[in-house]
C-alpha atoms as a PDB file:
ATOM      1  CA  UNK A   1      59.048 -57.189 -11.973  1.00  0.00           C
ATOM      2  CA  UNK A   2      55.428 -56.653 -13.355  1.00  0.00           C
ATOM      3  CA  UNK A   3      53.993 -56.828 -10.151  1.00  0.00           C
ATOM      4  CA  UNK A   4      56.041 -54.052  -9.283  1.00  0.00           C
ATOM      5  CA  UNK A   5      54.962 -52.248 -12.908  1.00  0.00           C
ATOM      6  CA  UNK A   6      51.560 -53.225 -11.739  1.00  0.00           C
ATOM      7  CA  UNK A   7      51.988 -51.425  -7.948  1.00  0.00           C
ATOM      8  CA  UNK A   8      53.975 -48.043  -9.547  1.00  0.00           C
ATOM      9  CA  UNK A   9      50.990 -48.414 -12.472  1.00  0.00           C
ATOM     10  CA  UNK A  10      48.425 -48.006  -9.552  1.00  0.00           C
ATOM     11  CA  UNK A  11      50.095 -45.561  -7.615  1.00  0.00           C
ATOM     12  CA  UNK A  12      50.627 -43.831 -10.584  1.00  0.00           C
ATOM     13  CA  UNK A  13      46.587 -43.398 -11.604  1.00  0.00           C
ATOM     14  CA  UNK A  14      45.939 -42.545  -8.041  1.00  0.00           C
ATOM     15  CA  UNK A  15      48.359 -39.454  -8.103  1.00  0.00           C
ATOM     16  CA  UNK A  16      46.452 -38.130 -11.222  1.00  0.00           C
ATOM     17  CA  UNK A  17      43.236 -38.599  -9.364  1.00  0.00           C
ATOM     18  CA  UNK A  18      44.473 -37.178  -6.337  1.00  0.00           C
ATOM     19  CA  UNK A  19      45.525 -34.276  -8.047  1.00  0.00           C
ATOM     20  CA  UNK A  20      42.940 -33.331  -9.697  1.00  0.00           C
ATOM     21  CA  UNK A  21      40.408 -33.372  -6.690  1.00  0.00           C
ATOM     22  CA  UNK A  22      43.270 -31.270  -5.033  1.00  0.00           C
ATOM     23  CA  UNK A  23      43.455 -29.210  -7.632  1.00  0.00           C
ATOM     24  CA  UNK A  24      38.905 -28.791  -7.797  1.00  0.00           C
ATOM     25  CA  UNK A  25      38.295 -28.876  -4.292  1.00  0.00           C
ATOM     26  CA  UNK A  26      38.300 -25.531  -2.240  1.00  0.00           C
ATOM     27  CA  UNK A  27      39.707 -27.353   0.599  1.00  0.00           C
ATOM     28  CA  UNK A  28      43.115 -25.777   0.947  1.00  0.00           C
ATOM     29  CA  UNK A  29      42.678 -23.888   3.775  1.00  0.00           C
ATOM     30  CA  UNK A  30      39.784 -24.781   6.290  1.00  0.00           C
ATOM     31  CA  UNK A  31      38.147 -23.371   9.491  1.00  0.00           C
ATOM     32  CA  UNK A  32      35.142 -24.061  11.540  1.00  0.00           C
ATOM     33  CA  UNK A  33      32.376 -22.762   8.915  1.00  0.00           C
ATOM     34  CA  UNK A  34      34.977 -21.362   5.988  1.00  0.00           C
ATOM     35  CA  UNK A  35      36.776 -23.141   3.484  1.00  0.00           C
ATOM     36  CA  UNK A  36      39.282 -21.553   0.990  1.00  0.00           C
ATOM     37  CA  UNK A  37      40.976 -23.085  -1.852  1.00  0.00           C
ATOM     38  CA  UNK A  38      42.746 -22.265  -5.362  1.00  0.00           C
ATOM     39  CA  UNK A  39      39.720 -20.877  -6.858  1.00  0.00           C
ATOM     40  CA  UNK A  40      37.208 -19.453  -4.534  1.00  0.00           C
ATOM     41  CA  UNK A  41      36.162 -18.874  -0.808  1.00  0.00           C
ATOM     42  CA  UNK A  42      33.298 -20.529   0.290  1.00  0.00           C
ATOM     43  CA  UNK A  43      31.481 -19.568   3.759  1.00  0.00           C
ATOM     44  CA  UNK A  44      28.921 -23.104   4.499  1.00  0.00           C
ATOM     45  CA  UNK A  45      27.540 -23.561   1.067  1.00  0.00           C
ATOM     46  CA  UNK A  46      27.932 -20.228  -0.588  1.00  0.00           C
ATOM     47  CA  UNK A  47      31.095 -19.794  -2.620  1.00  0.00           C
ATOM     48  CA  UNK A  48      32.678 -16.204  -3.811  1.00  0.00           C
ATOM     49  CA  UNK A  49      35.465 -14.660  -5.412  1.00  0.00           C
ATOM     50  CA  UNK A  50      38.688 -14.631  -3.036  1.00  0.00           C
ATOM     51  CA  UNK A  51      39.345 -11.364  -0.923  1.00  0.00           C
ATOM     52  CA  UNK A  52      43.420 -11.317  -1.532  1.00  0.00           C
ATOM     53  CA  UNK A  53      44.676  -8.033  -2.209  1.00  0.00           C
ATOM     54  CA  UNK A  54      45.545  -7.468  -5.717  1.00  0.00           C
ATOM     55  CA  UNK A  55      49.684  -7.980  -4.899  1.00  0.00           C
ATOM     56  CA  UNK A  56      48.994 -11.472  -4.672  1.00  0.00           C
ATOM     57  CA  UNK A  57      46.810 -12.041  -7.500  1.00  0.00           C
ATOM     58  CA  UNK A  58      49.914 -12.984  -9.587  1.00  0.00           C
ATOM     59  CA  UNK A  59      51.093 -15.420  -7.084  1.00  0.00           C
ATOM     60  CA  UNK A  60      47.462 -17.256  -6.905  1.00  0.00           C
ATOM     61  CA  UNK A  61      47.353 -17.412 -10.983  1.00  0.00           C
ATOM     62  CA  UNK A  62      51.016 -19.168 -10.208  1.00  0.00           C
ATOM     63  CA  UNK A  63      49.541 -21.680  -8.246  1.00  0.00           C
ATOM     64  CA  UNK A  64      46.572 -22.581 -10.438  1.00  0.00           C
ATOM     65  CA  UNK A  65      48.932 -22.953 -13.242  1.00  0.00           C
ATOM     66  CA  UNK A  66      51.214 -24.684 -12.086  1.00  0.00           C
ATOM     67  CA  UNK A  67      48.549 -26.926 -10.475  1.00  0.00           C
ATOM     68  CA  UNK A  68      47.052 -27.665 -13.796  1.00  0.00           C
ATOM     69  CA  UNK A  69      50.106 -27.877 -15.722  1.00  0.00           C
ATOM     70  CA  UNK A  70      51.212 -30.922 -12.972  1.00  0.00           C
ATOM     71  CA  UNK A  71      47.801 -32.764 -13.474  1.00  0.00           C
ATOM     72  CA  UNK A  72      48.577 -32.626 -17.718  1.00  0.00           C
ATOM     73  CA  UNK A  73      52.105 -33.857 -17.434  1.00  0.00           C
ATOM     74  CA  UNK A  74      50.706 -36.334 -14.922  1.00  0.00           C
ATOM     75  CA  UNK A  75      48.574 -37.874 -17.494  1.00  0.00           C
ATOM     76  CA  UNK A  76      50.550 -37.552 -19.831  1.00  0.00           C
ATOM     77  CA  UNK A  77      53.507 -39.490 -18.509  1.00  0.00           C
ATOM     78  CA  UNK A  78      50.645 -42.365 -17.316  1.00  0.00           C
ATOM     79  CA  UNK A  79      50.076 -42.563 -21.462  1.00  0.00           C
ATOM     80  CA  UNK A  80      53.596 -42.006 -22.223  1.00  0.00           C
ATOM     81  CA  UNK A  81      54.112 -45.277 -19.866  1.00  0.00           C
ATOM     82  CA  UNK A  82      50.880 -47.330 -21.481  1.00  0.00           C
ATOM     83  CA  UNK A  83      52.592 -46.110 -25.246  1.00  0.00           C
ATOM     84  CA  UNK A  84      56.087 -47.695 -23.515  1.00  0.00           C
ATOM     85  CA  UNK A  85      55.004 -50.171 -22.052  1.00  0.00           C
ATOM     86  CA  UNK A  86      53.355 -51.787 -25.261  1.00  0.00           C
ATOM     87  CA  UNK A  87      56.227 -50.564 -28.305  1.00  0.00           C
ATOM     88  CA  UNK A  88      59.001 -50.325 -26.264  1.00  0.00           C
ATOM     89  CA  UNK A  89      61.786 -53.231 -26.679  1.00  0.00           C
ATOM     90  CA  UNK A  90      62.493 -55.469 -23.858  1.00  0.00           C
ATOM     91  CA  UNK A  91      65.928 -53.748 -21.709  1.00  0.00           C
ATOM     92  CA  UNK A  92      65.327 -50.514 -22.184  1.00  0.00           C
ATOM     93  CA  UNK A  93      64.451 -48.012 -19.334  1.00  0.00           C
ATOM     94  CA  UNK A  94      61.016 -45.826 -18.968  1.00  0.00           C
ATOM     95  CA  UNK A  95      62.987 -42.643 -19.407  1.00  0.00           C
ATOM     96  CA  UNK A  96      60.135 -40.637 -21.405  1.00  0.00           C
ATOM     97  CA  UNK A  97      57.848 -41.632 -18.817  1.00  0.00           C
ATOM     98  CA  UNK A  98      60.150 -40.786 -15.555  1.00  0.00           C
ATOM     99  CA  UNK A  99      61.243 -37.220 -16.926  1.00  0.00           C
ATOM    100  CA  UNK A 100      57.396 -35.829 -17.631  1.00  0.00           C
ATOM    101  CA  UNK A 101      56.469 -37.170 -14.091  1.00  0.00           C
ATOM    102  CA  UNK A 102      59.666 -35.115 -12.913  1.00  0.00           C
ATOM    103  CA  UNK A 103      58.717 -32.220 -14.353  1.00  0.00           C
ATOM    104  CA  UNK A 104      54.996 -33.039 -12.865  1.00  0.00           C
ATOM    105  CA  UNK A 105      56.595 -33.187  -9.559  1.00  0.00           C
ATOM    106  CA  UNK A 106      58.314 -30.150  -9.919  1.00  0.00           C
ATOM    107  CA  UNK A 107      55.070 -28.219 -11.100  1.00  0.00           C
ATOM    108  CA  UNK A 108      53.567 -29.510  -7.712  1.00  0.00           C
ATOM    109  CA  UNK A 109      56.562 -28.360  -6.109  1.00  0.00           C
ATOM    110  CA  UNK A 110      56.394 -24.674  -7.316  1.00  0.00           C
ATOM    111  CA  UNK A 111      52.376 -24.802  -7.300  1.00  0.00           C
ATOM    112  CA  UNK A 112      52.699 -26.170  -3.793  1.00  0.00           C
ATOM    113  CA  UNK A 113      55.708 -23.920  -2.112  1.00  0.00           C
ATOM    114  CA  UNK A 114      54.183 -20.343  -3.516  1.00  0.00           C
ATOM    115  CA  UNK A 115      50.814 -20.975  -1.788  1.00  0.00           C
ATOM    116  CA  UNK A 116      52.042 -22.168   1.413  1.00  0.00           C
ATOM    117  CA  UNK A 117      54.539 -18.841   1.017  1.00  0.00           C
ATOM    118  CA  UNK A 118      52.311 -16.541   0.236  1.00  0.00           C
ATOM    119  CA  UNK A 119      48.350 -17.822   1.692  1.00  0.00           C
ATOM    120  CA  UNK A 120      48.218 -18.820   5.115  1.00  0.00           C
ATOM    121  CA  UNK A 121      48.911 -15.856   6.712  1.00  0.00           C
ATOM    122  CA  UNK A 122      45.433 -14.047   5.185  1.00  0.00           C
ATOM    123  CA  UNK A 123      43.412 -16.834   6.268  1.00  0.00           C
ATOM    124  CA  UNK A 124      44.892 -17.460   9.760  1.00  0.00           C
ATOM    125  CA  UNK A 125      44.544 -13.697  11.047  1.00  0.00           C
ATOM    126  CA  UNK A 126      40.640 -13.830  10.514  1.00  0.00           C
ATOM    127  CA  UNK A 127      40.251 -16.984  12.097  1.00  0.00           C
ATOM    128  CA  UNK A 128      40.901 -20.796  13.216  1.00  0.00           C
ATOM    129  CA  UNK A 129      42.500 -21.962  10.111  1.00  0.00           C
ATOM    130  CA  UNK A 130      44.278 -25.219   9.776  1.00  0.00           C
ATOM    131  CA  UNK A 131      45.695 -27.179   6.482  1.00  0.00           C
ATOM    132  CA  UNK A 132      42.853 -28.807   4.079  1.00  0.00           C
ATOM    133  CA  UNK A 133      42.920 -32.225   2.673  1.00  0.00           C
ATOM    134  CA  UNK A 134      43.275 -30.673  -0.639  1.00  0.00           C
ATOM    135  CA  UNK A 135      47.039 -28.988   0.324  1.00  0.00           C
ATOM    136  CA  UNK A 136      47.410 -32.374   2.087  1.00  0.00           C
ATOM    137  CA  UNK A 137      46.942 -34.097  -1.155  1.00  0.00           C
ATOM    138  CA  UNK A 138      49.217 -31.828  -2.920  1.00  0.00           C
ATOM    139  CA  UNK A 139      52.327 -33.069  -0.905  1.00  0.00           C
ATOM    140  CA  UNK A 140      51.072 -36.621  -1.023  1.00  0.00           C
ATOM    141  CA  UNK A 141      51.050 -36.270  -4.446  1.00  0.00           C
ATOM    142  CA  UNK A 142      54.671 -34.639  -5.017  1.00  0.00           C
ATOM    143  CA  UNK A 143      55.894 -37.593  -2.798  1.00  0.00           C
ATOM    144  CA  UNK A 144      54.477 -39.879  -4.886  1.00  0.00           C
ATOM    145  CA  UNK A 145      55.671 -38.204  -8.550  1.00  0.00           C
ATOM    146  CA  UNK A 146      59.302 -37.774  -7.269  1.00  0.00           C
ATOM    147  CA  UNK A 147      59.270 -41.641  -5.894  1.00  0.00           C
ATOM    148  CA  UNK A 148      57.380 -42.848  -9.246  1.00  0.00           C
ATOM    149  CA  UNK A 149      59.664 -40.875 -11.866  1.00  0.00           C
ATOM    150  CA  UNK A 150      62.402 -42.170 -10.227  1.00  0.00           C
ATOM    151  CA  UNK A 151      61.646 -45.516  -9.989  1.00  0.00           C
ATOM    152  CA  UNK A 152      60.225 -45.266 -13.554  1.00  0.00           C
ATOM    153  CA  UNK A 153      63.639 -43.964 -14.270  1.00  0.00           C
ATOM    154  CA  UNK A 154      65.430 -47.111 -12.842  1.00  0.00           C
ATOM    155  CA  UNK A 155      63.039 -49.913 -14.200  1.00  0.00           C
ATOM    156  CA  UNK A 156      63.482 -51.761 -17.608  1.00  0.00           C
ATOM    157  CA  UNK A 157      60.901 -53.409 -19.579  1.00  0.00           C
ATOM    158  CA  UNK A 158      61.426 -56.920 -18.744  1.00  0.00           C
END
């Protein structure tokens, strides 16, 4: 059993980390010389403001929120479980922890389903566009939250 707390404890710190580089890098959406992500447009080195039409300004702030909101309730379910892990009596469940990471999960869900709605299509008609690591890490990471919350949902303190 704590070798298992140990493994969903890793797994755990990696999501934060790998949402918060998904969340920095402008690496959603990449092509040969151009790279795009939640906050700017970069062409090789040089970086500028994005060149959405103002419709889908809204829909962009949605994503960044929601992306930001997920990497909070990320950490704080990872201090929620430290907090547990150390006060908690032995028997009971991790049910604190397991509902913020749910609610992280679904923030990457919404964050992640409105861009891949409403993005793509701008960035594919000018070019050779294809899927970043940093949208790629957004899914690995709302894997992972669903799979940890419930599992942290399921465990008792032993």
């Amino acid at each position: 059993m704590l070798v298992l707390l140990a493994g969903i404890f890793v797994i755990h710190i990696a999501t934060v980390i790998m949402l918060f580089v998904s969340t920095i890098a402008n690496v959603w959406m990449v092509s040969d010389l151009n790279s795009s992500g939640l906050w700017q447009s970069c062409v090789g080195s040089n970086c500028t403001g994005f060149q959405f039409p103002d419709s889908e300004l809204p829909a962009l702030k949605t994503v960044q929120a929601f992306m930001i909101l997920a990497i909070i309730f990320s950490f704080i379910s990872l201090v929620m479980f430290m907090v547990q892990l150390f006060t908690m009596e032995k028997g009971k469940r991790f049910y604190i922890t397991g509902a913020i990471l749910l609610i992280c999960w679904l923030c990457i869900l919404i964050a992640a389903s409105v861009y891949t709605a409403r993005f793509p299509q701008y960035l594919t008609s000018r070019g050779n566009y294809h899927h970043g690591y940093s949208f790629i890490l957004a899914w690995i990471c709302f894997c992972f939250s669903f799979i940890i919350g419930v599992l942290y949902l399921v465990l008792r303190k032993k």
